[in-house]
C-alpha atoms as a PDB file:
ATOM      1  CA  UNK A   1     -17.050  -0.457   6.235  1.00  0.00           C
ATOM      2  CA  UNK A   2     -17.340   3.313   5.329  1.00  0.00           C
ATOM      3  CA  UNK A   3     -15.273   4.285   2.581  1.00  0.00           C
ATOM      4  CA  UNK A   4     -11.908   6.548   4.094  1.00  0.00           C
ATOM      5  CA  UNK A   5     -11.672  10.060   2.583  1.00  0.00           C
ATOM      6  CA  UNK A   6      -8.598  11.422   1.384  1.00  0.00           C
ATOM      7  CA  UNK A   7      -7.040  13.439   4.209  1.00  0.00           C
ATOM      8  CA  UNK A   8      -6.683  17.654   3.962  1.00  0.00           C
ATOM      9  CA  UNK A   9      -2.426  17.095   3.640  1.00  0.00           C
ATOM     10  CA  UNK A  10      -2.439  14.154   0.780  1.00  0.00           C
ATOM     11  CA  UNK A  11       1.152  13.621   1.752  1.00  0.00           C
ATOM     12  CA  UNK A  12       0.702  12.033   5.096  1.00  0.00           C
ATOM     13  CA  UNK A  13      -2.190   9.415   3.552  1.00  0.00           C
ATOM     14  CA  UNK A  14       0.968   7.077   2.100  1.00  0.00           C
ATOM     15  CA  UNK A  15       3.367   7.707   4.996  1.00  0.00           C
ATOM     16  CA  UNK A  16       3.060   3.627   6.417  1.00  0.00           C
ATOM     17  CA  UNK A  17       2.148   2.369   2.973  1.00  0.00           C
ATOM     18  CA  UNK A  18       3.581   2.637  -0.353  1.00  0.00           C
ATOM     19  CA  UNK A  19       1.509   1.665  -3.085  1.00  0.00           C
ATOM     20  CA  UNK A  20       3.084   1.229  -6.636  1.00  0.00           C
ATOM     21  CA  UNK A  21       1.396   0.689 -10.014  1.00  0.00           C
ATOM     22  CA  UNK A  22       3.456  -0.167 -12.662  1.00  0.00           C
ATOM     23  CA  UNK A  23       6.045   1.981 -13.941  1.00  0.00           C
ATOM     24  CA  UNK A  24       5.761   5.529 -16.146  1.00  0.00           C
ATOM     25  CA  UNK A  25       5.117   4.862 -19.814  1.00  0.00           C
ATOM     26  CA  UNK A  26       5.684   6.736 -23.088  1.00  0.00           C
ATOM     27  CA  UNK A  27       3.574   5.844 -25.795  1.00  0.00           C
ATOM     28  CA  UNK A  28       5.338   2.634 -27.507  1.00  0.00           C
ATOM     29  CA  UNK A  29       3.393   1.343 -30.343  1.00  0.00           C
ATOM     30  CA  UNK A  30       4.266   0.963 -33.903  1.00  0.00           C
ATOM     31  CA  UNK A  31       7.459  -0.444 -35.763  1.00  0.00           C
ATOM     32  CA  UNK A  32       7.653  -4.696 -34.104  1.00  0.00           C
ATOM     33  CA  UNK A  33      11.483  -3.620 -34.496  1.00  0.00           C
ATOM     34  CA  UNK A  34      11.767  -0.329 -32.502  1.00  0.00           C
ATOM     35  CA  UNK A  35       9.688  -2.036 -29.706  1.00  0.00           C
ATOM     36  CA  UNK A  36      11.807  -4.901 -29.591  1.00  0.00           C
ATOM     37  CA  UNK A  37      14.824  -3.189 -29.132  1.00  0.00           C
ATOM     38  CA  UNK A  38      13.400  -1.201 -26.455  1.00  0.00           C
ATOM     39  CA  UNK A  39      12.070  -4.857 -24.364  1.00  0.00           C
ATOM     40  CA  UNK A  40      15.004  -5.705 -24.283  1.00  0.00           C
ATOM     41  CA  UNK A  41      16.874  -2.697 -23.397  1.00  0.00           C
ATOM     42  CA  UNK A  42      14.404  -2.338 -20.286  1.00  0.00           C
ATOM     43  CA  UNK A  43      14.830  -6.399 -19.193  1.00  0.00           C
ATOM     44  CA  UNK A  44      18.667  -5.337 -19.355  1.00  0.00           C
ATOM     45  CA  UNK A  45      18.265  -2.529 -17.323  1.00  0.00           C
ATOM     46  CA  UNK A  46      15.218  -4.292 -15.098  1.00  0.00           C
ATOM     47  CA  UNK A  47      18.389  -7.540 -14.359  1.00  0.00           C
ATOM     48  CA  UNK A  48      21.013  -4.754 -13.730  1.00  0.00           C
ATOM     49  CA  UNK A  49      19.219  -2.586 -11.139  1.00  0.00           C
ATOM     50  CA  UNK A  50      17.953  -5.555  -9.546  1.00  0.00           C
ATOM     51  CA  UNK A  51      14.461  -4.814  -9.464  1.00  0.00           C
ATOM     52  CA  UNK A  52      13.600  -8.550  -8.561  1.00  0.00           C
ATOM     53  CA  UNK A  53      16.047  -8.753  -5.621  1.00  0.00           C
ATOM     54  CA  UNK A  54      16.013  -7.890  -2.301  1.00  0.00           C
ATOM     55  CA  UNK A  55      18.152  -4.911  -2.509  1.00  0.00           C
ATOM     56  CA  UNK A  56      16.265  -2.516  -5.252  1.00  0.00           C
ATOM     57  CA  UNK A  57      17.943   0.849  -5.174  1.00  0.00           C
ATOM     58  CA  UNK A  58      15.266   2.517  -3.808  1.00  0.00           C
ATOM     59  CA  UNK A  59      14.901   4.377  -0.026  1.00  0.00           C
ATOM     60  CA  UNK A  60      11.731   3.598   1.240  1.00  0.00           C
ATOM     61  CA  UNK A  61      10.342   6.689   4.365  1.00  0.00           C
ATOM     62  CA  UNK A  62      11.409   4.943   7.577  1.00  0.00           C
ATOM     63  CA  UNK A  63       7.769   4.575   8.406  1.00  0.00           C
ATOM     64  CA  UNK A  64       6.781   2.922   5.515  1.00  0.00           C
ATOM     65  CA  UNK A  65       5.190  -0.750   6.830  1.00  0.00           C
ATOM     66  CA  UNK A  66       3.414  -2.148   3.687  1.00  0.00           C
ATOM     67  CA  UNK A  67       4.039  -2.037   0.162  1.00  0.00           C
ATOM     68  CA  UNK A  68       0.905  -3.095  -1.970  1.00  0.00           C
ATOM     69  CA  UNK A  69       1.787  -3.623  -5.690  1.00  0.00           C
ATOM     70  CA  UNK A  70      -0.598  -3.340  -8.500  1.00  0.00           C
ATOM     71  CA  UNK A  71      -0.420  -4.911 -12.048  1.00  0.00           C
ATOM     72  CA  UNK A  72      -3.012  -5.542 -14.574  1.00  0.00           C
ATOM     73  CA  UNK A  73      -2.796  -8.220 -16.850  1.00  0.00           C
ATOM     74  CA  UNK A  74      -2.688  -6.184 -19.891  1.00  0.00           C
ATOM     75  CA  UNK A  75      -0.549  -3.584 -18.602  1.00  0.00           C
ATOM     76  CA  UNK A  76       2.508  -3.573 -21.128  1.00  0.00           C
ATOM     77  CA  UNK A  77       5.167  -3.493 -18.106  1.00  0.00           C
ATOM     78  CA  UNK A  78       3.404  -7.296 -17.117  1.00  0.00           C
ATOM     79  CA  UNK A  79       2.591  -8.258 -20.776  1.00  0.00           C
ATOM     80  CA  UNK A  80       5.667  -7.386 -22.655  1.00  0.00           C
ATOM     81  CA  UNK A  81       8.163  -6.238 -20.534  1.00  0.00           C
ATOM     82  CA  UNK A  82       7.493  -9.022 -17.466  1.00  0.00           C
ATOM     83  CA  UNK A  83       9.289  -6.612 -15.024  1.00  0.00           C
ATOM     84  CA  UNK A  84       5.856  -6.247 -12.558  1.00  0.00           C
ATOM     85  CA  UNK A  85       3.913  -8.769 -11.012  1.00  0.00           C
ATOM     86  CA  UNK A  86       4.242 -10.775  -7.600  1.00  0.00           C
ATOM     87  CA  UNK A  87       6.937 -10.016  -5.796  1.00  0.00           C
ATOM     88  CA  UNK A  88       7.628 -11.644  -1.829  1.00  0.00           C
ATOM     89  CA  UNK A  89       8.582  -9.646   0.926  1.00  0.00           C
ATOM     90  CA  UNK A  90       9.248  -6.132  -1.415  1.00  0.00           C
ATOM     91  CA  UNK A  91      12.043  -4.476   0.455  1.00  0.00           C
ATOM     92  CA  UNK A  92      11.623  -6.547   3.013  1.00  0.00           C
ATOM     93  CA  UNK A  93       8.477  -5.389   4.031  1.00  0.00           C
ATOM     94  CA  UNK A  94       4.330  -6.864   4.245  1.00  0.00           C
ATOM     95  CA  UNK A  95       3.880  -6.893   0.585  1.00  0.00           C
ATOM     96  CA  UNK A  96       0.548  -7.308  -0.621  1.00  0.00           C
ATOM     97  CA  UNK A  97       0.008  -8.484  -4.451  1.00  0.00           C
ATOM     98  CA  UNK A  98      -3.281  -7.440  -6.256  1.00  0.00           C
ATOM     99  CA  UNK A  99      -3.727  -8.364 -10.265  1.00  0.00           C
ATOM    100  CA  UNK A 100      -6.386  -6.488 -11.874  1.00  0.00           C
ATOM    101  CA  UNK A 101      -7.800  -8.591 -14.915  1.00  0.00           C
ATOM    102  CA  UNK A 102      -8.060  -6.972 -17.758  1.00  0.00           C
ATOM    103  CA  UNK A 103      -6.330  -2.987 -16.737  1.00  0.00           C
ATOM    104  CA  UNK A 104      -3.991  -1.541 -18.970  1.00  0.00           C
ATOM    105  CA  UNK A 105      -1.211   0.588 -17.612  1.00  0.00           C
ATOM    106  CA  UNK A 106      -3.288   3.147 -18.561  1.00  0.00           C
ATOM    107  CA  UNK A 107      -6.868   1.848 -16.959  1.00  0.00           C
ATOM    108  CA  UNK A 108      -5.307   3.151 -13.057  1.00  0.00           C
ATOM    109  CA  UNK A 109      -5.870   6.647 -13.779  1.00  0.00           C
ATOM    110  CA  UNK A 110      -9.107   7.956 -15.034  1.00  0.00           C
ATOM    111  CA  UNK A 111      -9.288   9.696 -18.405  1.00  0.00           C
ATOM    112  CA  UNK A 112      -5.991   9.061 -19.302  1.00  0.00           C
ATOM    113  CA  UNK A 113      -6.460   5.575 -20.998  1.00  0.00           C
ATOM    114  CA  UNK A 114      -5.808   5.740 -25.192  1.00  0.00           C
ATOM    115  CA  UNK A 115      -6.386   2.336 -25.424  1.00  0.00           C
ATOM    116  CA  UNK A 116      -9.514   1.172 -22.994  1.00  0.00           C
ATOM    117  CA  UNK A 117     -12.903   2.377 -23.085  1.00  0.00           C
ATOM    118  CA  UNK A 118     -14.400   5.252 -20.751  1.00  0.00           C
ATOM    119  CA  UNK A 119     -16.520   2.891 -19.186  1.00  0.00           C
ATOM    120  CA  UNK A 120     -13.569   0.401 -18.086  1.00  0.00           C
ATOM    121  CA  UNK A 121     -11.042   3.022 -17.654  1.00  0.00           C
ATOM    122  CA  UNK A 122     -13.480   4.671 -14.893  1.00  0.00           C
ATOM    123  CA  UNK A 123     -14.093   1.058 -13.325  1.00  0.00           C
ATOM    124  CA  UNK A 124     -10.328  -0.045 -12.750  1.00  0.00           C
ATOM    125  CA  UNK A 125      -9.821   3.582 -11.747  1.00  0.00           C
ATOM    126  CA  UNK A 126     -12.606   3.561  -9.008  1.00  0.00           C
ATOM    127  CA  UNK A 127     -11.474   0.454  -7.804  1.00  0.00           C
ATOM    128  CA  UNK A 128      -7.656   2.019  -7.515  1.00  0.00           C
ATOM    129  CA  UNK A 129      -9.164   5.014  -5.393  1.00  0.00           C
ATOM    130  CA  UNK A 130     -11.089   3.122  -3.180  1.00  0.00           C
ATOM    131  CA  UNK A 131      -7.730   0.546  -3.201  1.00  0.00           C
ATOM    132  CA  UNK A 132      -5.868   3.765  -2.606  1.00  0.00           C
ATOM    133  CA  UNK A 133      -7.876   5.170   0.248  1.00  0.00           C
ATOM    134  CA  UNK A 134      -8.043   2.162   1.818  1.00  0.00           C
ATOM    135  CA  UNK A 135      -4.363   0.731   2.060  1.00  0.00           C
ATOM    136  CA  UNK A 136      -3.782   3.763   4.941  1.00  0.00           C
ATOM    137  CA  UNK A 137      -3.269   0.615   7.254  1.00  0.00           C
ATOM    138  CA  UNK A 138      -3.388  -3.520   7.057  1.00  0.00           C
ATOM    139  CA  UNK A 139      -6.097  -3.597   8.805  1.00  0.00           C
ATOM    140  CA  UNK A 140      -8.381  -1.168   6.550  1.00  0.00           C
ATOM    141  CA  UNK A 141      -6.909  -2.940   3.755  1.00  0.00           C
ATOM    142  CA  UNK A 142      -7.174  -6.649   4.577  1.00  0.00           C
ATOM    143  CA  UNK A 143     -11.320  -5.851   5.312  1.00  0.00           C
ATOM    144  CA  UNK A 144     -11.522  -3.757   1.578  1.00  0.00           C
ATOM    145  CA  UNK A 145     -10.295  -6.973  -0.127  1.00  0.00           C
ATOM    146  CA  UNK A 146     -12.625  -9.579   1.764  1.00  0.00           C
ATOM    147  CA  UNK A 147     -15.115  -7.923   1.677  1.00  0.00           C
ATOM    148  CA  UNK A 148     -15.105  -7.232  -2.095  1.00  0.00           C
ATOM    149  CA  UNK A 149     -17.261  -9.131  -4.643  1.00  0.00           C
ATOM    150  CA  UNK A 150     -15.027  -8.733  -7.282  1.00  0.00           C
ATOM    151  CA  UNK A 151     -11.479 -10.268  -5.770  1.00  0.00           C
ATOM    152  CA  UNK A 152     -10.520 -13.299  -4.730  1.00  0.00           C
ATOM    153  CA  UNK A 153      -7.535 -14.634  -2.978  1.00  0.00           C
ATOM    154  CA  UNK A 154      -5.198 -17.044  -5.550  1.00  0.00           C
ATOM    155  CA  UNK A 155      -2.168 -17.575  -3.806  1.00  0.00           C
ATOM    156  CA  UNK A 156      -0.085 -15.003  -2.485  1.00  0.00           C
ATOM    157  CA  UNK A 157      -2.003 -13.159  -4.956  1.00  0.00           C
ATOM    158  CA  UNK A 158      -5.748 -11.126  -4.286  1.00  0.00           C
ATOM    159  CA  UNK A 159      -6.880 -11.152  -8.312  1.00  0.00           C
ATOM    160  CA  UNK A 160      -9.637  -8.679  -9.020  1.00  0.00           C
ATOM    161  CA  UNK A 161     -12.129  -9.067 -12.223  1.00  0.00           C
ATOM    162  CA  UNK A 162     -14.509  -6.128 -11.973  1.00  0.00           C
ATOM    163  CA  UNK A 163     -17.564  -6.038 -14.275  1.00  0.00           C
ATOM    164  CA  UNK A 164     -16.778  -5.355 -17.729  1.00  0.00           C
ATOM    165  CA  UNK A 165     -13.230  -7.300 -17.665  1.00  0.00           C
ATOM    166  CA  UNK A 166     -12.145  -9.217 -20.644  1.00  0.00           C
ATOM    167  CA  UNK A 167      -9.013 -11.552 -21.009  1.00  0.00           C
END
């Protein structure tokens, strides 16, 4: 399957399919204390809004048909927090799950990662373009993830170890 290209007008690309990867993240290391305090300030917040529900405050673009949500298994929001991972049915709509072994909250973007390597930042980040680019429809996207070495179907879950992953 050729790989898509990002299209001219990057707004349009996402217009049937929304594709979320963890949440924004300041840098919160340090005092046990101070992060504590925080974890469970956000798991208040996370019950309250009702992120797990059915009804999360959110309004999705009427065309939107597919949400595909991405966590890695180190990514603090999984790890510490435990406010992303699967979810069934997001907003009511197809809802695909894909767990990257081993990415940081960081590892999605390239460059930006304090805490992984350059050579494992730029792998999960490839592999989020390409997952990117090719979640325009569930057609393109459903052939990217069988036909991809490096993820496997668990579940209700497609898990992904690319080379260089460590648990």
């Amino acid at each position: 399957m050729a790989r898509p290209q990002f299209p001219a007008n990057n707004l349009s690309l996402a217009s049937a399919t929304l594709l979320g990867m963890g949440w924004g993240y300041g840098a919160i290391t340090g005092i046990d204390q101070v992060k504590e305090i925080i974890l469970t300030k956000v798991r208040e917040l996370v019950q309250e809004s009702n992120l797990n529900g059915e009804t999360y405050p959110v309004t999705l673009n009427p065309k939107t048909e597919l949400i595909v949500n991405v966590w890695g298994t180190e990514d603090v929001f999984y790890k510490d927090f435990g406010v992303v991972g699967k979810r069934d049915n997001f907003l009511g709509k197809t809802t695909y799950n894909i767990e990257i072994v081993g990415a940081d909250h960081f590892d999605y973007m390239r460059g930006i990662s304090p805490t992984s390597n350059p050579v494992w930042n730029n792998t999960v980040a490839s592999f989020v373009t390409d997952l990117i680019l090719y979640s325009e429809d569930k057609d393109k996207l459903q052939g990217f993830l069988d036909g991809n070495a490096y993820v496997s179907r668990e579940g209700d879950v497609y898990v992904v170890r690319l080379p260089g992953y460590s648990i």
